[in-house]
Each structure stands twice: as C-alpha cells, then as structure tokens.
C-alpha atoms as a PDB file:
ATOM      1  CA  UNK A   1      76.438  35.514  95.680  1.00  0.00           C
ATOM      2  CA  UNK A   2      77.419  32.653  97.869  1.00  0.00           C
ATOM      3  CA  UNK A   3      76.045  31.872 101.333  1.00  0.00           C
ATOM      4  CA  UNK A   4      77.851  28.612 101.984  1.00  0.00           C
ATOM      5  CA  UNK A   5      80.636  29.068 104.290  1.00  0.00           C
ATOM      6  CA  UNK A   6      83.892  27.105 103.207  1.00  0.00           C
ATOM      7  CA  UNK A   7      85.366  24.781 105.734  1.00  0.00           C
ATOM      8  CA  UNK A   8      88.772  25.671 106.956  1.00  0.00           C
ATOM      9  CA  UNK A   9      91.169  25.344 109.840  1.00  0.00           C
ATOM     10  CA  UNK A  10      91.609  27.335 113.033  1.00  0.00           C
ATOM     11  CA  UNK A  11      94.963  27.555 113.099  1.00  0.00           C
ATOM     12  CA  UNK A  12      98.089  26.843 110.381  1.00  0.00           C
ATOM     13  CA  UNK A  13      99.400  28.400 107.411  1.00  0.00           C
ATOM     14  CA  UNK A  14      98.167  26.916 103.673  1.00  0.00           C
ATOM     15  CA  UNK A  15      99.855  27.688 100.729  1.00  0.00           C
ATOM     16  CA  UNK A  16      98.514  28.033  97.555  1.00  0.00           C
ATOM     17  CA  UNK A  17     100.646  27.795  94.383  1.00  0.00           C
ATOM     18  CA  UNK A  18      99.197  28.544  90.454  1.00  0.00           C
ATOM     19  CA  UNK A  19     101.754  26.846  88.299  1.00  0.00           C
ATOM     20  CA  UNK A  20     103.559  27.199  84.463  1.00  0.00           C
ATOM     21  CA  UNK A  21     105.370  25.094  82.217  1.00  0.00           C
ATOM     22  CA  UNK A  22     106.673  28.139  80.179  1.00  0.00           C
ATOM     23  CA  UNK A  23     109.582  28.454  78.803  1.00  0.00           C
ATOM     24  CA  UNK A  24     109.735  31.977  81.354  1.00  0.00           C
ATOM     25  CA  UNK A  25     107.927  29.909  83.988  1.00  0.00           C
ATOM     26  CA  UNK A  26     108.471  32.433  86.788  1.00  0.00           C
ATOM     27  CA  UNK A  27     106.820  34.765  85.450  1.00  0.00           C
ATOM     28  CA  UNK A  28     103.656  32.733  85.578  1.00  0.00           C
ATOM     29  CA  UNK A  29     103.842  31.231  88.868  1.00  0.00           C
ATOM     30  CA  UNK A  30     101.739  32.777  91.339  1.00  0.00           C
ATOM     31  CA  UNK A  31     101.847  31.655  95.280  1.00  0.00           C
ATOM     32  CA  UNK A  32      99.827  33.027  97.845  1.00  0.00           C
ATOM     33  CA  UNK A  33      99.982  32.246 102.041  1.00  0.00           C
ATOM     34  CA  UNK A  34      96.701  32.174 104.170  1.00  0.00           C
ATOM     35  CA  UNK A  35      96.989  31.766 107.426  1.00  0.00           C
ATOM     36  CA  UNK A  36      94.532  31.000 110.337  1.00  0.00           C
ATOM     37  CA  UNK A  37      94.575  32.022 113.286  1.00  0.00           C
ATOM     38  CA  UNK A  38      91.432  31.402 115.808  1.00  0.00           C
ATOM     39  CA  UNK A  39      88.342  30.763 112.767  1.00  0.00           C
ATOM     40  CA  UNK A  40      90.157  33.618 111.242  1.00  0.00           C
ATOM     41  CA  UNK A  41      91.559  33.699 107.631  1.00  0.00           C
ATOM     42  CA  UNK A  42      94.175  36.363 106.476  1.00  0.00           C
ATOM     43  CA  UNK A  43      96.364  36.676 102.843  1.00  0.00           C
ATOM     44  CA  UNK A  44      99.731  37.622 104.121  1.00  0.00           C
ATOM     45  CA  UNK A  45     101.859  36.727 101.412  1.00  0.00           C
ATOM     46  CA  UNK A  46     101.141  37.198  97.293  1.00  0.00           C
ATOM     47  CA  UNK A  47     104.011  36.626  95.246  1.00  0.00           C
ATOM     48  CA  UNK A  48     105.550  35.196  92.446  1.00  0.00           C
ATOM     49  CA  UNK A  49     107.972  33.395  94.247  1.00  0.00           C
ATOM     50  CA  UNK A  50     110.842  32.834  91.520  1.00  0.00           C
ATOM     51  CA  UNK A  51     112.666  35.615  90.442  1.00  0.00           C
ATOM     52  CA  UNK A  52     114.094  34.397  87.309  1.00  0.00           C
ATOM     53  CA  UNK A  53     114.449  30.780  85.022  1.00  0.00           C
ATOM     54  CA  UNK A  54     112.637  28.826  82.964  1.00  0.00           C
ATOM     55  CA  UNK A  55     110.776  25.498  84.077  1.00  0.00           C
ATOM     56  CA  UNK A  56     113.334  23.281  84.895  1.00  0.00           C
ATOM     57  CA  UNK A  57     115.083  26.422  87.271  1.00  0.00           C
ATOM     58  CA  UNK A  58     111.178  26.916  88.725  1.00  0.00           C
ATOM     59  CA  UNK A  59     111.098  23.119  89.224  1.00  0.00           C
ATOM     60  CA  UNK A  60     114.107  22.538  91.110  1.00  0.00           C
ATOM     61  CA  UNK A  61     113.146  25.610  93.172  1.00  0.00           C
ATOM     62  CA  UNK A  62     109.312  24.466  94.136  1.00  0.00           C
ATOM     63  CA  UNK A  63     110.351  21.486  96.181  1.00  0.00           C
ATOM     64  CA  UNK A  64     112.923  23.458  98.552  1.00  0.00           C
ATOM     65  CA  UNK A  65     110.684  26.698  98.900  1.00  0.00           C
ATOM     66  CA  UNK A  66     107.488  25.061  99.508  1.00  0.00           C
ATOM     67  CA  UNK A  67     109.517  23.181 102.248  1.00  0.00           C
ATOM     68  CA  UNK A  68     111.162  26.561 104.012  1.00  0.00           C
ATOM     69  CA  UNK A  69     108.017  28.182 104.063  1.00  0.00           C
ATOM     70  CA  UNK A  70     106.518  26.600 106.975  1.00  0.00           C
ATOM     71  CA  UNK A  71     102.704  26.051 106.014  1.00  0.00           C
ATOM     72  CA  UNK A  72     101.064  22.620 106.784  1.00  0.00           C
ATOM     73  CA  UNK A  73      99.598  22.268 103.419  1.00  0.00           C
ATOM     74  CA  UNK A  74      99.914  23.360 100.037  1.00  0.00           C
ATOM     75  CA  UNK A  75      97.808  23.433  96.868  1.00  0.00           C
ATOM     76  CA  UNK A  76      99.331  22.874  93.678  1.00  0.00           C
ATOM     77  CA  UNK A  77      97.068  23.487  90.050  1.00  0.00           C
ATOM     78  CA  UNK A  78      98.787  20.932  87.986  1.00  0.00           C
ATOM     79  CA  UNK A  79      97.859  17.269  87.136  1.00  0.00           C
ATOM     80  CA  UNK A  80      99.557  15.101  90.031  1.00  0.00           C
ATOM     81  CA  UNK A  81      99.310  11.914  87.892  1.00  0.00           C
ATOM     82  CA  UNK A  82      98.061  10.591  84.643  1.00  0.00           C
ATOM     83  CA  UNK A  83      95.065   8.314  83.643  1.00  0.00           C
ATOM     84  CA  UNK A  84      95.687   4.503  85.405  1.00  0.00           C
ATOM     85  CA  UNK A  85      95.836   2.940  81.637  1.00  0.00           C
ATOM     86  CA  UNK A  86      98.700   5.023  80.271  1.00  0.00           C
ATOM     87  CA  UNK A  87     100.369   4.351  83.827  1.00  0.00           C
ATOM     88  CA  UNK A  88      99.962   0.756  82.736  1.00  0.00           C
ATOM     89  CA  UNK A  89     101.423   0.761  79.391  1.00  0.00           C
ATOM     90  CA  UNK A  90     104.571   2.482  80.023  1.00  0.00           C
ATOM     91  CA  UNK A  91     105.365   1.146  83.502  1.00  0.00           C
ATOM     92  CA  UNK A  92     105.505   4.215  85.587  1.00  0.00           C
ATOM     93  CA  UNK A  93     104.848   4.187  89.321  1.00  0.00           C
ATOM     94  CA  UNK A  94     101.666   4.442  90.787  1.00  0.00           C
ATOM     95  CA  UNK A  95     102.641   5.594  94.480  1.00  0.00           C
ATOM     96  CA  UNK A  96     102.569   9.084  94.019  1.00  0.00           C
ATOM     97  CA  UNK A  97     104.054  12.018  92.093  1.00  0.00           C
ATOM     98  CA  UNK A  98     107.197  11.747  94.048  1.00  0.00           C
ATOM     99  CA  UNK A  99     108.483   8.415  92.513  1.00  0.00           C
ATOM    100  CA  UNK A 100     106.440   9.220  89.216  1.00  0.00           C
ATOM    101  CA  UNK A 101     107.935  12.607  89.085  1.00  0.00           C
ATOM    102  CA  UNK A 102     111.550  11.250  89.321  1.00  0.00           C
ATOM    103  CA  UNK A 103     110.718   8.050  86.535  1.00  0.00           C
ATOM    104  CA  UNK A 104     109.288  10.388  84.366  1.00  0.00           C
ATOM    105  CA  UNK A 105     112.627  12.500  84.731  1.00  0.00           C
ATOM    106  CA  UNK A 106     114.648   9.703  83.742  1.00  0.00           C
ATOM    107  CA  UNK A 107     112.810   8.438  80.960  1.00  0.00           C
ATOM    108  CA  UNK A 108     112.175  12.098  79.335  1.00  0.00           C
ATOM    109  CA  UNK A 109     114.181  14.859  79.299  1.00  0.00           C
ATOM    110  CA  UNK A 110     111.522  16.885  77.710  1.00  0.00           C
ATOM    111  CA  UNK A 111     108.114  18.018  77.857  1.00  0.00           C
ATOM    112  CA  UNK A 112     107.953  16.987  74.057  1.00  0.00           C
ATOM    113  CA  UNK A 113     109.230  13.584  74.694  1.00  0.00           C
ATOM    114  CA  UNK A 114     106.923  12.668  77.878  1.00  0.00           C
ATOM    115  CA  UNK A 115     103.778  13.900  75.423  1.00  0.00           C
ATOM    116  CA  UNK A 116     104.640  11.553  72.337  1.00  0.00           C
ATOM    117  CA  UNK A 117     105.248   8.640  74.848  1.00  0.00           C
ATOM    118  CA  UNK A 118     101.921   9.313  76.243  1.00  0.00           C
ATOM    119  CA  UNK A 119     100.211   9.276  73.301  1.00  0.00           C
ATOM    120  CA  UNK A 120      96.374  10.677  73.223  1.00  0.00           C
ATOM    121  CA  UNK A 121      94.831  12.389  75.678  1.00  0.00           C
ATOM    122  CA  UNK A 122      92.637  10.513  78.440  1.00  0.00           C
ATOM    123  CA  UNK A 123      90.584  11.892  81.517  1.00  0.00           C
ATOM    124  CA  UNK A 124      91.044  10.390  85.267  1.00  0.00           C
ATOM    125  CA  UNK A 125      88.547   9.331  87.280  1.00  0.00           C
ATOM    126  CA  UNK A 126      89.165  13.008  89.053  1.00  0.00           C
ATOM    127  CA  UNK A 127      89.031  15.117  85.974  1.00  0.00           C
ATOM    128  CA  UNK A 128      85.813  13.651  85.150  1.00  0.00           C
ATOM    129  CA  UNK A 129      84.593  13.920  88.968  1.00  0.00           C
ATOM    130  CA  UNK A 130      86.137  17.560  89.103  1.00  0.00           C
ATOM    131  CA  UNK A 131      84.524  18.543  85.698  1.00  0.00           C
ATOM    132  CA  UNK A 132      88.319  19.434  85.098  1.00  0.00           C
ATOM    133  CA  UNK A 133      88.305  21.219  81.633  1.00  0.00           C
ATOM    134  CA  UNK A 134      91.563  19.468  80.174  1.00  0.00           C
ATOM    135  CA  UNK A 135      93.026  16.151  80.273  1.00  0.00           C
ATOM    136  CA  UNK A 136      97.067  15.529  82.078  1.00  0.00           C
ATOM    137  CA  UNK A 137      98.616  15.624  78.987  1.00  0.00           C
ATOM    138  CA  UNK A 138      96.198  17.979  76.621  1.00  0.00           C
ATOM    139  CA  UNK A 139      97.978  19.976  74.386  1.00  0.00           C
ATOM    140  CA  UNK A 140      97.397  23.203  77.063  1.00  0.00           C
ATOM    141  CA  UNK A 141      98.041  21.226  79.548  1.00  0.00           C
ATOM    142  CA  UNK A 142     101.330  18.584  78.875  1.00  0.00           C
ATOM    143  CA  UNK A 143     104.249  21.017  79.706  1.00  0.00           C
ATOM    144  CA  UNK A 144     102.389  22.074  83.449  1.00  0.00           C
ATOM    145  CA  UNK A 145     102.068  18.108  83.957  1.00  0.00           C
ATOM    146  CA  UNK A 146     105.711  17.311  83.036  1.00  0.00           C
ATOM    147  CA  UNK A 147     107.561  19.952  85.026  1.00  0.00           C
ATOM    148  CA  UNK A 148     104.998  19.711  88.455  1.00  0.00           C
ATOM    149  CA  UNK A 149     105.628  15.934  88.281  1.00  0.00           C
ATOM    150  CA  UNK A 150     109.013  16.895  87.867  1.00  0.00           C
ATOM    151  CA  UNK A 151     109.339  19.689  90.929  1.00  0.00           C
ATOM    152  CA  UNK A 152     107.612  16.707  93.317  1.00  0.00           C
ATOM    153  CA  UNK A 153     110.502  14.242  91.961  1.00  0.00           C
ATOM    154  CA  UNK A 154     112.100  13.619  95.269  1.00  0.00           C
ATOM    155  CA  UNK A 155     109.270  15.422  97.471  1.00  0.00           C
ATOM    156  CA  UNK A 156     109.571  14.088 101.416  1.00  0.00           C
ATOM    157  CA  UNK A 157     106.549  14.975 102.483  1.00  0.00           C
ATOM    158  CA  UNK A 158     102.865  13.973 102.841  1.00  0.00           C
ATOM    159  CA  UNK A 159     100.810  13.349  99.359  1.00  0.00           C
ATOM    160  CA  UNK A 160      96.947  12.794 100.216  1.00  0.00           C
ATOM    161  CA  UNK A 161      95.550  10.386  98.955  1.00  0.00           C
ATOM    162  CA  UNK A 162      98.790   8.052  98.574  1.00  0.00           C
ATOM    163  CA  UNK A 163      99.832   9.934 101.940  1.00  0.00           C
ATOM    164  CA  UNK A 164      98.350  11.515 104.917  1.00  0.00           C
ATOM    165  CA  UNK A 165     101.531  11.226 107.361  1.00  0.00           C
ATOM    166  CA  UNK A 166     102.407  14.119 109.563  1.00  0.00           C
ATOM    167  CA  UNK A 167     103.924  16.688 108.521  1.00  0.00           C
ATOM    168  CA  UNK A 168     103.727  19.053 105.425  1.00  0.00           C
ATOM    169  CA  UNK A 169     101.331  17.881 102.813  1.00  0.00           C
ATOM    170  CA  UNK A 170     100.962  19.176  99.195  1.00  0.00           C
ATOM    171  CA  UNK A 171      97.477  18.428  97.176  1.00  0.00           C
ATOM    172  CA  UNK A 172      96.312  18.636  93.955  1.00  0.00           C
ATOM    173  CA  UNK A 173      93.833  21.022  93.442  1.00  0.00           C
ATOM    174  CA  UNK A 174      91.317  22.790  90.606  1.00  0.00           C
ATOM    175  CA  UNK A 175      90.439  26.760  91.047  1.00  0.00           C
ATOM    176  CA  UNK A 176      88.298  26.503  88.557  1.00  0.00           C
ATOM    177  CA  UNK A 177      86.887  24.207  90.903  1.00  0.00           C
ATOM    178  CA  UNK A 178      86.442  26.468  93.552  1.00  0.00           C
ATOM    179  CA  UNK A 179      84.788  29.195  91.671  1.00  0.00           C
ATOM    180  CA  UNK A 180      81.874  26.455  90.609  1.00  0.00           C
ATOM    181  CA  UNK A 181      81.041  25.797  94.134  1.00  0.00           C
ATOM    182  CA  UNK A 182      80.695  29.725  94.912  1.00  0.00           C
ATOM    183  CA  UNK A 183      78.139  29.365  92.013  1.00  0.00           C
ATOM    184  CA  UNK A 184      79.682  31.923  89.813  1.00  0.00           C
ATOM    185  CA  UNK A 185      80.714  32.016  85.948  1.00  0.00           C
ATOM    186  CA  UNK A 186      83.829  29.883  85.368  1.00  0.00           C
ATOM    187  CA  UNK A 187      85.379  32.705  83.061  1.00  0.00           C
ATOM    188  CA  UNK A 188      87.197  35.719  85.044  1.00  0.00           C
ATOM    189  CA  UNK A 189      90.330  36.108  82.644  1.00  0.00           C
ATOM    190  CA  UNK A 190      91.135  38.437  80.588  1.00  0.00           C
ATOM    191  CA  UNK A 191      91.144  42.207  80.135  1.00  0.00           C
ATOM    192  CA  UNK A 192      87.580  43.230  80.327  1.00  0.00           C
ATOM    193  CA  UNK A 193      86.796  41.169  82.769  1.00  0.00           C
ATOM    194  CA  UNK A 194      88.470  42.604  86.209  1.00  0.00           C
ATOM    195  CA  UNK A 195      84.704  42.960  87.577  1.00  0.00           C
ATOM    196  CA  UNK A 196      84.174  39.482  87.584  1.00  0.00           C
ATOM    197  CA  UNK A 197      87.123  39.274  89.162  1.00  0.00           C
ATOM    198  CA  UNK A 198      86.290  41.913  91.703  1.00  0.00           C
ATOM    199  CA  UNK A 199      83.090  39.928  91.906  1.00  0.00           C
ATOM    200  CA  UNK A 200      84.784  36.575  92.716  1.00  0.00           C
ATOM    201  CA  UNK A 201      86.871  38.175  94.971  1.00  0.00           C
ATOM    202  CA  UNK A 202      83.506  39.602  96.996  1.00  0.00           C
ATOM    203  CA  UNK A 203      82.377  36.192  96.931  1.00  0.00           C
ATOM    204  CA  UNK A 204      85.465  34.361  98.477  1.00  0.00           C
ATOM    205  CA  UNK A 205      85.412  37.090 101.341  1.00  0.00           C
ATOM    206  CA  UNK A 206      81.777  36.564 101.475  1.00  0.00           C
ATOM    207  CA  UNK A 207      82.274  32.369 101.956  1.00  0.00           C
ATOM    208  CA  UNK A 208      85.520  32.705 104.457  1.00  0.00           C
ATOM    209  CA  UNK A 209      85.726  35.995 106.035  1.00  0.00           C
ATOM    210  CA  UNK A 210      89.395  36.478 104.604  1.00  0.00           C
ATOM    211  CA  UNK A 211      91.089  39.619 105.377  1.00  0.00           C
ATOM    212  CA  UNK A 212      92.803  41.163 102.390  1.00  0.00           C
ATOM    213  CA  UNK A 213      94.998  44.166 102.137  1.00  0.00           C
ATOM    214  CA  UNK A 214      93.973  47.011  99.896  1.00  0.00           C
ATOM    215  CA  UNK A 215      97.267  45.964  97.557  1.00  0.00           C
ATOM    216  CA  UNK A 216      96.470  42.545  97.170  1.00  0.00           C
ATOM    217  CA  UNK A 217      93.160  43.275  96.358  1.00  0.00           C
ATOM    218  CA  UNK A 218      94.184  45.357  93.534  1.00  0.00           C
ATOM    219  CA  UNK A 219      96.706  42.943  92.531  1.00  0.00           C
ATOM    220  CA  UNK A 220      94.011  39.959  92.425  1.00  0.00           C
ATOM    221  CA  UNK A 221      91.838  42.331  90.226  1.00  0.00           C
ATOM    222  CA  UNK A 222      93.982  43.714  88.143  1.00  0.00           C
ATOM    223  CA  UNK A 223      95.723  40.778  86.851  1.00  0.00           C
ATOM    224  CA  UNK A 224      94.218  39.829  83.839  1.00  0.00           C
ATOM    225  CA  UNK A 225      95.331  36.417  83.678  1.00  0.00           C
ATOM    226  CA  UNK A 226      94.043  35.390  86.636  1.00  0.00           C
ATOM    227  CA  UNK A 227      97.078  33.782  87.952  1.00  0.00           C
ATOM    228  CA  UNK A 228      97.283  35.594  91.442  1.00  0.00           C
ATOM    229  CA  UNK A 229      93.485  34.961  92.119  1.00  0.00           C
ATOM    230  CA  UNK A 230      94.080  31.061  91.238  1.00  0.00           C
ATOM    231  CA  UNK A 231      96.684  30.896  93.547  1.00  0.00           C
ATOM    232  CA  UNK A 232      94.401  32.195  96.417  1.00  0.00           C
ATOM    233  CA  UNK A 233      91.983  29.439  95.251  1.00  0.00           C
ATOM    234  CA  UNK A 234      94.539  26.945  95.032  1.00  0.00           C
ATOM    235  CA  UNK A 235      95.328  28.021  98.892  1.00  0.00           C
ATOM    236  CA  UNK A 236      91.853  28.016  99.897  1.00  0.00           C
ATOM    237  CA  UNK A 237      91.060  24.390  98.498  1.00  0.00           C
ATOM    238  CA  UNK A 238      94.388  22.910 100.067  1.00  0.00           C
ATOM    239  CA  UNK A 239      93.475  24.785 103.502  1.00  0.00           C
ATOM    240  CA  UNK A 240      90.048  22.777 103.259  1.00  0.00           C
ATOM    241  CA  UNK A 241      91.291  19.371 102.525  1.00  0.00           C
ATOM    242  CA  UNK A 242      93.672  19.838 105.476  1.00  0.00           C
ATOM    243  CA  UNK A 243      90.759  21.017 107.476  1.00  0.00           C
ATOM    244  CA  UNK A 244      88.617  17.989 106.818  1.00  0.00           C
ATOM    245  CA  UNK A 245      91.365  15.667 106.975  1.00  0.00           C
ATOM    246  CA  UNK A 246      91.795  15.131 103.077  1.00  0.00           C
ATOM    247  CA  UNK A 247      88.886  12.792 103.181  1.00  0.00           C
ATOM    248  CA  UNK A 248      86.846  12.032 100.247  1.00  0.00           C
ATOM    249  CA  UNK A 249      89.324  10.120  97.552  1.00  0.00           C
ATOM    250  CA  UNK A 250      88.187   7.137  96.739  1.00  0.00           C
ATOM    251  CA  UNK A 251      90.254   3.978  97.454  1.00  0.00           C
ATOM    252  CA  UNK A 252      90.829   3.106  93.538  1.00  0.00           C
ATOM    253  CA  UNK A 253      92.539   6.137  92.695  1.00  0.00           C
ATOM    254  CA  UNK A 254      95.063   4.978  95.572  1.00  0.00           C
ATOM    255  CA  UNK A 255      95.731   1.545  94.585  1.00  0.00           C
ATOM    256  CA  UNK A 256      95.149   2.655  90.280  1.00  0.00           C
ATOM    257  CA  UNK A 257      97.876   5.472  90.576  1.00  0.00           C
ATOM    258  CA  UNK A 258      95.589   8.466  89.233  1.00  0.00           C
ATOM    259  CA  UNK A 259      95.020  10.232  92.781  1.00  0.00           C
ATOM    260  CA  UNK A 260      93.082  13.120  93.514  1.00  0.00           C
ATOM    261  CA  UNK A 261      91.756  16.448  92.855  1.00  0.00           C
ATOM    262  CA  UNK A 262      90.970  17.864  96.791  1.00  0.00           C
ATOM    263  CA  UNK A 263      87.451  20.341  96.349  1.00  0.00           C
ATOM    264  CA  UNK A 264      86.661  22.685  98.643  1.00  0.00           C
ATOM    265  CA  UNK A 265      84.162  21.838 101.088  1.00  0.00           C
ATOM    266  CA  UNK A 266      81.422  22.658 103.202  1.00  0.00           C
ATOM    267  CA  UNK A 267      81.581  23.412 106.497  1.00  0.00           C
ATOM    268  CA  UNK A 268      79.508  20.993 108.555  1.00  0.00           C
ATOM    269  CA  UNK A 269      78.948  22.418 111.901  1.00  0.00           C
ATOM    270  CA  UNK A 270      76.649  25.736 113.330  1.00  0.00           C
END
C-alpha cells in the first residue's frame, strides 16, 4: 500500500465525472463531489446524475449540471481532443474541446460518421505520456470521444491547458491513471474482484485521508464495473491539477491541439 500523500486543495469542491457513449448513457455515468475543507477531504455526493436518455440527452445535460453544481474543477474520463495529425487533415479546431466539440457536431451527426472520417486509430502525445490504454477514437473508445466533445460544445468555462482563466475549470483526466501511481494492479472490474476494489479504496483513504460514508463505501465496492470508483478518481485527479495550478502540459500540446491528460500528483511540502 501507498505512502505518498496526493496533493490537493484546502478548500473548494472538485467534481469528478466517469463518462458513456451508450446508447442508455445514464446509466453509465457516474459523478462523484469531494470537497475540502481545511487539508480535509470528504465524498459528499455519489450519483449517477442523469435520470434517463441516451447520449445525446446525457450530453446536452453535462454542460448545464456541471455548471449548477458549484465545484471549481471537474474531471472528465473521456478523450478531450484527438491526435494533432488527424486535427490537420480534416480541419478541425485546435483551441479546445469547446470549439472542437461544436465543429465536430456540425460535421457529424453520429458517432459512426465522426469514426470513418477519422480513419485509424493514433495515440497523442498524452496517451503515450499517460500510458493511456486506448487511442481517441479506438473502437472502445470512439462513441465516449464523440459525445464528451460533444457535451463541451459550447462550454464557457476554463479548459487547462488551452485555459486556466478564473472560474470553473473542467480537465481531462485517466483513473486508470491514478490507480498506477498508488502502485496497485490496474484491473479492479468485474465480479470477483470487489476486494481489489475494497483494496483500492483502502489505498485512496490511505494517500488523502478522505472521509467516506459507510453507503458509499459499499456502493464503490460493490459495483462491479467500476464506474462509481472511477468517478472518485476522476475527482481526485481534477482536485490535484487545481491544487497545483494545472501545471505540467507541455506547450506543444497547446499550440498542436491534442491537450492534456492532468495526473495526480505529489504533494511537495512537510
């Protein structure tokens, strides 16, 4: 287990958000709230925030409810761009997922469509940085790209690294990410694996102090897809970017369109 201690802020609200391209996307989507208060780190909210629709009902929503929920920052686990050469070819912005998200709108009106238009697969500079398992538009993967580019279409506030104006900011973010730095086993999904889970769960605690209730405890474990736990992560990597003032992305991925996958860091100090 873990003895690095995660650096986070001392006081604000981050929220983290595990997203779905499904066809029953609500289901899927997972958002949790930490907030800090003093150095100290509590869950108060685990939900799945959208009661019913498919993606493009779940898109529309994200961009309003991320923006009446108060929190400074929020982590989204979807692809917030694609690699700077397919940018190229097909002439879509490269100033953030805002402008992207609302070209790519325009241009396809499905997942399908944005996917063949694409063409093959291709790694950022971040995946590869990130060790992200799959590519923007990998065949797992295409449908979560299309409709979070989509629900930031029109998005007012701050995107690190194109970004870093006051007021709220959303990053992207990796859990899988997270769980590598807490030096456990990437897989925690599935049925048999809710001590792993439990485990990860331990650890996190272990690295941030984070109060949990009993209930959300049980619900972290005992979903077996992993979704509410990766929207904790999610929470936890966006509350660290904010804390250490979404430093780190190098100036290329600005100026080439790709952006940024925001780890979880170290703290620095005592």
């Amino acid at each position: 287990m873990t003895s690095r201690r995660m650096w986070l802020p001392r006081q604000g609200r981050a929220v983290g958000v595990d997203w779905s391209g499904a066809v029953h996307a609500h289901r899927k989507v997972w958002a949790a709230t930490v907030e800090f208060e003093v150095g100290r780190a509590r869950l108060v909210s685990l939900v799945r925030p959208f009661s019913s629709g498919g993606a493009l009902v779940v898109a529309e929503g994200l961009g309003p409810w991320l923006s009446s929920h108060g929190a400074a920052v929020a982590g989204l686990d979807f692809c917030f761009s694609l690699e700077a050469s397919q940018l190229q070819r097909l002439g879509l912005p490269v100033t953030g997922p805002s402008r992207l998200g609302a070209a790519v709108a325009k241009a396809h009106a499905s997942a399908e469509s944005f996917r063949d238009a694409v063409g093959p697969e291709k790694k950022r500079v971040t995946d590869v940085a990130c060790s992200a398992p799959f590519a923007p538009t990998n065949l797992r993967m295409f449908r979560q790209t299309y409709w979070g580019l989509r629900a930031l279409a029109g998005w007012r506030g701050a995107v690190p690294p194109w970004s870093i104006h006051p007021g709220p900011a959303v990053v992207e973010v990796l859990p899988a990410e997270v769980v590598r730095w807490l030096g456990l086993p990437r897989t925690y999904k599935g049925r048999d694996l809710a001590e792993r889970r439990r485990d990860l769960l331990r650890c996190v605690r272990a690295s941030t102090g984070l109060v949990i209730s009993t209930r959300d405890q049980l619900t972290l474990v005992s979903d077996a897809d992993g979704d509410a736990l990766d929207s904790l992560l999610a929470a936890l990597s966006a509350a660290s970017a904010w804390a250490s003032g979404f430093s780190g992305a190098p100036a290329s991925v600005v100026r080439s369109g790709e952006g940024w996958i925001y780890p979880v860091r170290e703290h620095p100090g005592p």
